[in-house]
N, C-alpha and C. Protein backbone atom coordinates (compact mmCIF):
# COMPACT_ATOMS: atom_id res chain seq x y z
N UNK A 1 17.23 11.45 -6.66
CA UNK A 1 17.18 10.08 -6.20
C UNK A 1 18.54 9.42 -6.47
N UNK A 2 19.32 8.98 -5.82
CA UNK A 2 19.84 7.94 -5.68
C UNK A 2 20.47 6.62 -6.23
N UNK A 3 21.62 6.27 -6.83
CA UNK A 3 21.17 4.91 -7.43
C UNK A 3 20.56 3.43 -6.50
N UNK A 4 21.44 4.37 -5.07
CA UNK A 4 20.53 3.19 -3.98
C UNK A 4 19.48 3.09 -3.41
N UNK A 5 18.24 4.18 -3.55
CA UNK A 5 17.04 4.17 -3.99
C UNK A 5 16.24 3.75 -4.62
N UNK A 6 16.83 3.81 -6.15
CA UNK A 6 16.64 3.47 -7.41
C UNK A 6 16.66 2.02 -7.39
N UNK A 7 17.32 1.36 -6.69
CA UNK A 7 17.97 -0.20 -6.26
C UNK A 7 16.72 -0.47 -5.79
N UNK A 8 16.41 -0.03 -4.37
CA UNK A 8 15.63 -0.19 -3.51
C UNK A 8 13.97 -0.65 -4.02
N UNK A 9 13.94 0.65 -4.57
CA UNK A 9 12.47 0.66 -5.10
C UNK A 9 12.50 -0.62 -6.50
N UNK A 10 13.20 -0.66 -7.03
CA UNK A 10 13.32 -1.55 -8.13
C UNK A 10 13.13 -3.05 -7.38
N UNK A 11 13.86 -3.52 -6.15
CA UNK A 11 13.64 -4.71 -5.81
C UNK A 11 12.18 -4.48 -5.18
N UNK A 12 11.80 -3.47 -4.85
CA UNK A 12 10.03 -3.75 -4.16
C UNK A 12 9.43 -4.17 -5.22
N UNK A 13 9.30 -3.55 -6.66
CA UNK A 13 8.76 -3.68 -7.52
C UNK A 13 8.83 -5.19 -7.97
N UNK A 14 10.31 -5.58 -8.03
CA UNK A 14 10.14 -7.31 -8.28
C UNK A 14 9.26 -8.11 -7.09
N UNK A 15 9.09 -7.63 -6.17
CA UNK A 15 9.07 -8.73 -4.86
C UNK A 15 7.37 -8.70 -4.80
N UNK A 16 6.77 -7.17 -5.44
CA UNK A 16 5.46 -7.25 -5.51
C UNK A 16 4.70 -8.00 -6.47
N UNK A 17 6.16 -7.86 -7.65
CA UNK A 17 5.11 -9.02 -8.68
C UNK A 17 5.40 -10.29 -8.75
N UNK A 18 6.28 -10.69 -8.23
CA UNK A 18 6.64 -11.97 -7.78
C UNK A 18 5.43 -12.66 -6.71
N UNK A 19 5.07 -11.44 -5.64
CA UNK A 19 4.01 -11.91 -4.94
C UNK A 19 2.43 -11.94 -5.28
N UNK A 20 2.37 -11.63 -6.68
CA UNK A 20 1.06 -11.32 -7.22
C UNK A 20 1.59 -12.35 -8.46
N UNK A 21 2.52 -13.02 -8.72
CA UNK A 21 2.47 -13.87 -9.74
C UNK A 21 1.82 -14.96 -9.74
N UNK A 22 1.57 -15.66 -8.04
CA UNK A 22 1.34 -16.78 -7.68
C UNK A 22 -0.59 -16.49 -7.69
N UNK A 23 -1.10 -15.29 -7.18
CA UNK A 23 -2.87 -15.23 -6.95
C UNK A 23 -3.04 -14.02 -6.77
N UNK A 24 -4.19 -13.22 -7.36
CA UNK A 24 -4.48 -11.83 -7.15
C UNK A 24 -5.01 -11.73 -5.26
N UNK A 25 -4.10 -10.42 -4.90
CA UNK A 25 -4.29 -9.98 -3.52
C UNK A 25 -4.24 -8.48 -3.87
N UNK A 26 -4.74 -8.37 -2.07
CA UNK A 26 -4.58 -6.89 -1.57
C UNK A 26 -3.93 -6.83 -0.88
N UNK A 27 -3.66 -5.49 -0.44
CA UNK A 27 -2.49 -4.49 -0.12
C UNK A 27 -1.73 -5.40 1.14
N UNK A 28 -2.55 -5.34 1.51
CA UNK A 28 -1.99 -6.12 2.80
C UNK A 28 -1.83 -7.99 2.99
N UNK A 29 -2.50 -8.22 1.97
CA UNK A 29 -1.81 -9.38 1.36
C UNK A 29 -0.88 -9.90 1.07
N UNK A 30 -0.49 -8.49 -0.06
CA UNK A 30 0.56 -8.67 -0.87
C UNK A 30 2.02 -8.32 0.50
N UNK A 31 1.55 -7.35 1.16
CA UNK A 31 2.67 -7.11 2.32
C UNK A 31 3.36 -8.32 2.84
N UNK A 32 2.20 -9.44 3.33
CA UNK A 32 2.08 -10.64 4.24
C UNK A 32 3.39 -11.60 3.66
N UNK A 33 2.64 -11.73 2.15
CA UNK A 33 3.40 -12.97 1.17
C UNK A 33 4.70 -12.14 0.88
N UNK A 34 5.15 -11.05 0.69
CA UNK A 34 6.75 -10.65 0.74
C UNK A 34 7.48 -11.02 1.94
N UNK A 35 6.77 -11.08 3.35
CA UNK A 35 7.04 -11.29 4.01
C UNK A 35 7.32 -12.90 4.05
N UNK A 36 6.75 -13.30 4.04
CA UNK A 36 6.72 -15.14 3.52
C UNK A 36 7.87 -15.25 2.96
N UNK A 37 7.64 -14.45 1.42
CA UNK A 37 8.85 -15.47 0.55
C UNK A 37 10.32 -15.00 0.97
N UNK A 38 10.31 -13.71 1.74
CA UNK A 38 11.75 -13.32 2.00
C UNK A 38 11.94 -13.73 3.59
N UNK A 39 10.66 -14.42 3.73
CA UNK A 39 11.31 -15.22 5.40
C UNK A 39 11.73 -14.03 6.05
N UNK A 40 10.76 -13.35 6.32
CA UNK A 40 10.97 -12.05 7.56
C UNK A 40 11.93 -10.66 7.48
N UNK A 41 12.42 -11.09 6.18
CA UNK A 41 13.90 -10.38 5.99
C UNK A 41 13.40 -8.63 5.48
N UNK A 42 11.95 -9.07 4.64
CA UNK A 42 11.44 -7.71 3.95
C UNK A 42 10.21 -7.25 4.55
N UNK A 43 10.37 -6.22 5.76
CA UNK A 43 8.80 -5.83 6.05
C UNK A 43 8.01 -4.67 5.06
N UNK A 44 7.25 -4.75 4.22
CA UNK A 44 6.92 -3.30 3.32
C UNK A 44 5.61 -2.59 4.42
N UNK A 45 5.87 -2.27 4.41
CA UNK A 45 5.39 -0.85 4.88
C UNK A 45 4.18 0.12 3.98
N UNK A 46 2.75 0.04 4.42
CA UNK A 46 1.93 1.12 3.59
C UNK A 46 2.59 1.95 2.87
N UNK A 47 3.35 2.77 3.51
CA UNK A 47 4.15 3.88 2.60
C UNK A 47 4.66 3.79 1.25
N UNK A 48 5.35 2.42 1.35
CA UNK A 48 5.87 1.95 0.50
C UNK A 48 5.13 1.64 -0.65
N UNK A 49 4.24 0.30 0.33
CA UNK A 49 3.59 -0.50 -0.75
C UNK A 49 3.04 0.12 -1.65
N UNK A 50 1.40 1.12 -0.85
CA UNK A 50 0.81 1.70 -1.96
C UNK A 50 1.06 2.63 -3.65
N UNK A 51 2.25 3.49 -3.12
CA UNK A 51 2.75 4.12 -4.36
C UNK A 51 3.14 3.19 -5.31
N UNK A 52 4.06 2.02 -4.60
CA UNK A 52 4.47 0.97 -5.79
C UNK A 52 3.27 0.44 -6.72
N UNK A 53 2.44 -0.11 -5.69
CA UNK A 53 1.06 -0.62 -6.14
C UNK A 53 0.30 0.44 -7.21
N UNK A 54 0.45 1.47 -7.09
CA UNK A 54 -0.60 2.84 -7.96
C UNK A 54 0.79 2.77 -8.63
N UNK A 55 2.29 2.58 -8.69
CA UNK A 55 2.79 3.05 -10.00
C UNK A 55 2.82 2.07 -11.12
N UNK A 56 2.77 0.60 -10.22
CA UNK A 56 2.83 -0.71 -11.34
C UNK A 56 1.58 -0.69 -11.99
N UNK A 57 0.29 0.07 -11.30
CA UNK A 57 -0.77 -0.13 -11.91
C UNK A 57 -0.78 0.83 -13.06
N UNK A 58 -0.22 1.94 -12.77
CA UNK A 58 -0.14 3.34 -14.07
C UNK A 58 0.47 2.28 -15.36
N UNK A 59 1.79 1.89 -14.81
CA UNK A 59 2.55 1.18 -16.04
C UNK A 59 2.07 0.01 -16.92
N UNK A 60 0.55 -0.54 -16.41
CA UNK A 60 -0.07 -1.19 -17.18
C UNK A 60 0.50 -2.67 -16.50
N UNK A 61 1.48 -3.26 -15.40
CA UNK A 61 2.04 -4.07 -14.61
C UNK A 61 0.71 -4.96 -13.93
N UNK A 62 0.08 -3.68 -13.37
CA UNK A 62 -1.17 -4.91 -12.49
C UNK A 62 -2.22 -3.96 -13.04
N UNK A 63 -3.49 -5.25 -12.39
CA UNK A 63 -4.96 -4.71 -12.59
C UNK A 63 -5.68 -4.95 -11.62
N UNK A 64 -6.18 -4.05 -11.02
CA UNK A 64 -7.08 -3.77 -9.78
C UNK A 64 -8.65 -3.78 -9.80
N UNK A 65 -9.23 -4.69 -8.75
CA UNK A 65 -10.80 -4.16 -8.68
C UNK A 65 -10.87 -4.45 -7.44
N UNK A 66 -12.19 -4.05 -7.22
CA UNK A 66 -12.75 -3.85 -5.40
C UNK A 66 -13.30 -5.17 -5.44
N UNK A 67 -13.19 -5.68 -3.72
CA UNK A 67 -13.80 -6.74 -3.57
C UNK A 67 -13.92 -7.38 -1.91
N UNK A 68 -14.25 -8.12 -1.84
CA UNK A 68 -14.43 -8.18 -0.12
C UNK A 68 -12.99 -8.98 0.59
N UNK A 69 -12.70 -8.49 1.52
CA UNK A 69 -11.67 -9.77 2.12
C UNK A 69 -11.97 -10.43 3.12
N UNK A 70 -10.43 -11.40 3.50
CA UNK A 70 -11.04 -12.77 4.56
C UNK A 70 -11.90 -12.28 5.49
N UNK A 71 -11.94 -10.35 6.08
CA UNK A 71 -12.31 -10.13 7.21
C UNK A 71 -13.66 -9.22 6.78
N UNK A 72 -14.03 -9.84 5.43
CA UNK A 72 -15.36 -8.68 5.17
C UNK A 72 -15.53 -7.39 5.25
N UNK A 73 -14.06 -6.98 4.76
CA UNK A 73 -13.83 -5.47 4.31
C UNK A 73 -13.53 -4.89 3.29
N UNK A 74 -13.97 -4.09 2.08
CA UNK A 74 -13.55 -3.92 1.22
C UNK A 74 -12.03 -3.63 0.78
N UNK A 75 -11.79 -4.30 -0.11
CA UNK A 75 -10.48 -3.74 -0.34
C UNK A 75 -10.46 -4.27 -1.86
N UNK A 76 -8.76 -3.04 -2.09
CA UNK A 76 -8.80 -3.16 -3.88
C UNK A 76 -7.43 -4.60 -3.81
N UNK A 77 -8.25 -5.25 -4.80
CA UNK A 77 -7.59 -6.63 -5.19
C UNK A 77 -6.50 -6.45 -6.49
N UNK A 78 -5.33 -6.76 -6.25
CA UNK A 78 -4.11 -6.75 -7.45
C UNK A 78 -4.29 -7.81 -7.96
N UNK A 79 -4.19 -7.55 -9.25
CA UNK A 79 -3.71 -8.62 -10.40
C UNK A 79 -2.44 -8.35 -11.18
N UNK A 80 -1.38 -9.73 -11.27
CA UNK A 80 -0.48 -9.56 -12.67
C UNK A 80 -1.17 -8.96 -14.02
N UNK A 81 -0.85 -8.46 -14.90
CA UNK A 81 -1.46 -8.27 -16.24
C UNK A 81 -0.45 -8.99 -16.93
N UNK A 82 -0.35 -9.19 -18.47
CA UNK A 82 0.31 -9.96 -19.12
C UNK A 82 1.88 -9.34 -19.27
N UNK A 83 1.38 -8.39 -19.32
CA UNK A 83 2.41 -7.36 -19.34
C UNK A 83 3.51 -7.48 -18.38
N UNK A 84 2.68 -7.62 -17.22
CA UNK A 84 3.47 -7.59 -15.69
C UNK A 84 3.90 -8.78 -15.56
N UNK A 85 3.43 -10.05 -16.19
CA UNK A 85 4.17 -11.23 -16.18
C UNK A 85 5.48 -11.05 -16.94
N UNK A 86 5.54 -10.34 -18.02
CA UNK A 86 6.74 -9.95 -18.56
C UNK A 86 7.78 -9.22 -18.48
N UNK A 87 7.49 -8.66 -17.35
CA UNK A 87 7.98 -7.84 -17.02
C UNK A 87 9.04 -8.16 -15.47
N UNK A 88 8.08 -8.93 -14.99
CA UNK A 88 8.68 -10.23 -13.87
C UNK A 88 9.52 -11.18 -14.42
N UNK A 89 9.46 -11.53 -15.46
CA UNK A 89 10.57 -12.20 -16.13
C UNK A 89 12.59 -11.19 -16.49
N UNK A 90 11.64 -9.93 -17.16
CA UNK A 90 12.87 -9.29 -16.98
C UNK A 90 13.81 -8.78 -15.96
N UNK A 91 12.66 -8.19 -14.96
CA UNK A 91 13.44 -7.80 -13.77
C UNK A 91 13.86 -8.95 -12.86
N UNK A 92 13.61 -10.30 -12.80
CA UNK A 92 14.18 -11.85 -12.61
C UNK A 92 15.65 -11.66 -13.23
N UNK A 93 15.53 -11.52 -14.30
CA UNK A 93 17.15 -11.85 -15.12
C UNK A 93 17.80 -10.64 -14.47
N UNK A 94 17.33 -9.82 -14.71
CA UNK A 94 18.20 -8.38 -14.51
C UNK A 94 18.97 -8.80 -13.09
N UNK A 95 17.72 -9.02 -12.15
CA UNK A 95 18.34 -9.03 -10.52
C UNK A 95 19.52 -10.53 -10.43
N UNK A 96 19.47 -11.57 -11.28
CA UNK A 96 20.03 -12.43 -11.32
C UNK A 96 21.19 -11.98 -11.78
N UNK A 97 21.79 -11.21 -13.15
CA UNK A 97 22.54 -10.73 -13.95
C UNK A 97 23.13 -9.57 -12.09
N UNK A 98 22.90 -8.71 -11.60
CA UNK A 98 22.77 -7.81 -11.18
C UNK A 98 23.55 -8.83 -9.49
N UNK A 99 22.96 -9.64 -9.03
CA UNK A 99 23.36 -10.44 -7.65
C UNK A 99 24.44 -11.16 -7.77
N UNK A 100 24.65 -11.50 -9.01
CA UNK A 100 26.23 -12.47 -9.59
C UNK A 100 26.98 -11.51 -9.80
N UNK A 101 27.29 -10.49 -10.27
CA UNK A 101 28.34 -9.74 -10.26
C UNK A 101 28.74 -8.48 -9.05
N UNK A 102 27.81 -8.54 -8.33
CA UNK A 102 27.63 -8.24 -6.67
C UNK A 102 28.70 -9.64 -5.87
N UNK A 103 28.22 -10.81 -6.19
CA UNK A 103 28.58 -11.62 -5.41
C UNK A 103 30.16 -12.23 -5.96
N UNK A 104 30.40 -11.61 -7.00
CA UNK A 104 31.94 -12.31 -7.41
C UNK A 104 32.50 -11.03 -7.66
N UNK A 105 32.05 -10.06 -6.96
CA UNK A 105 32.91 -8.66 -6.55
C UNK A 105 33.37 -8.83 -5.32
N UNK A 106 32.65 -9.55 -4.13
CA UNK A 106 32.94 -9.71 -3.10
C UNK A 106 33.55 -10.88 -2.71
N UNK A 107 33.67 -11.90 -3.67
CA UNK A 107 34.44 -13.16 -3.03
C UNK A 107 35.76 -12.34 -3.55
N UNK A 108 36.27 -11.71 -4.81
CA UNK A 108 37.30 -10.87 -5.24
C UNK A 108 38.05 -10.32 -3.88
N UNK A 109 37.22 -10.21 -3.09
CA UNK A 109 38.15 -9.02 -1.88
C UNK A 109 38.26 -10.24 -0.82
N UNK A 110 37.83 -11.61 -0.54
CA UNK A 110 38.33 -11.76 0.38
C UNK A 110 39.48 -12.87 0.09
């Protein structure tokens, strides 16, 4: 893998708990509201989402149960855990720490 992989998947991971910080959703929920807060810019993709979703859940990040949705279909519902709130805090600073020295690398060159 990649460090621009590694990048990649690391910002899904913020953008999922950022979107589960605000109300527990599902999969396709959580797709909708990334879409929202990045204003069209981030489409996730099943592929994507789910592994993220089953790896934040391994890491103790979210907590899942079954339950009905708007369209009366089952589906598994994400939750932040406390953990994952803390964890949204770090990867916040990190990407902040991480976008400022991105962005005064590039005013440098012009």
């Amino acid at each position: 893998m990649t460090e621009r992989s590694e990048l990649l998947q690391g910002t899904l991971d913020l953008l999922i708990l950022k979107a589960l910080s605000l109300q527990p959703n599902h999969g396709l929920g959580i797709a909708r509201r990334v879409g929202q807060m990045t204003q069209g810019t981030f489409e996730v993709k099943p592929g994507s989402l789910f592994p993220a979703l089953h790896r934040l859940e391994e890491q103790g990040w979210l907590d899942s149960k079954w339950g009905v949705s708007e369209n009366n279909r089952r589906a598994k519902y994400y939750r932040l855990t406390k953990t994952g709130l803390g964890q949204l805090r770090t990867e916040t600073e990190h990407w902040w720490r991480i976008s400022l020295a991105i962005n005064r690398s590039l005013e440098a060159v012009i």
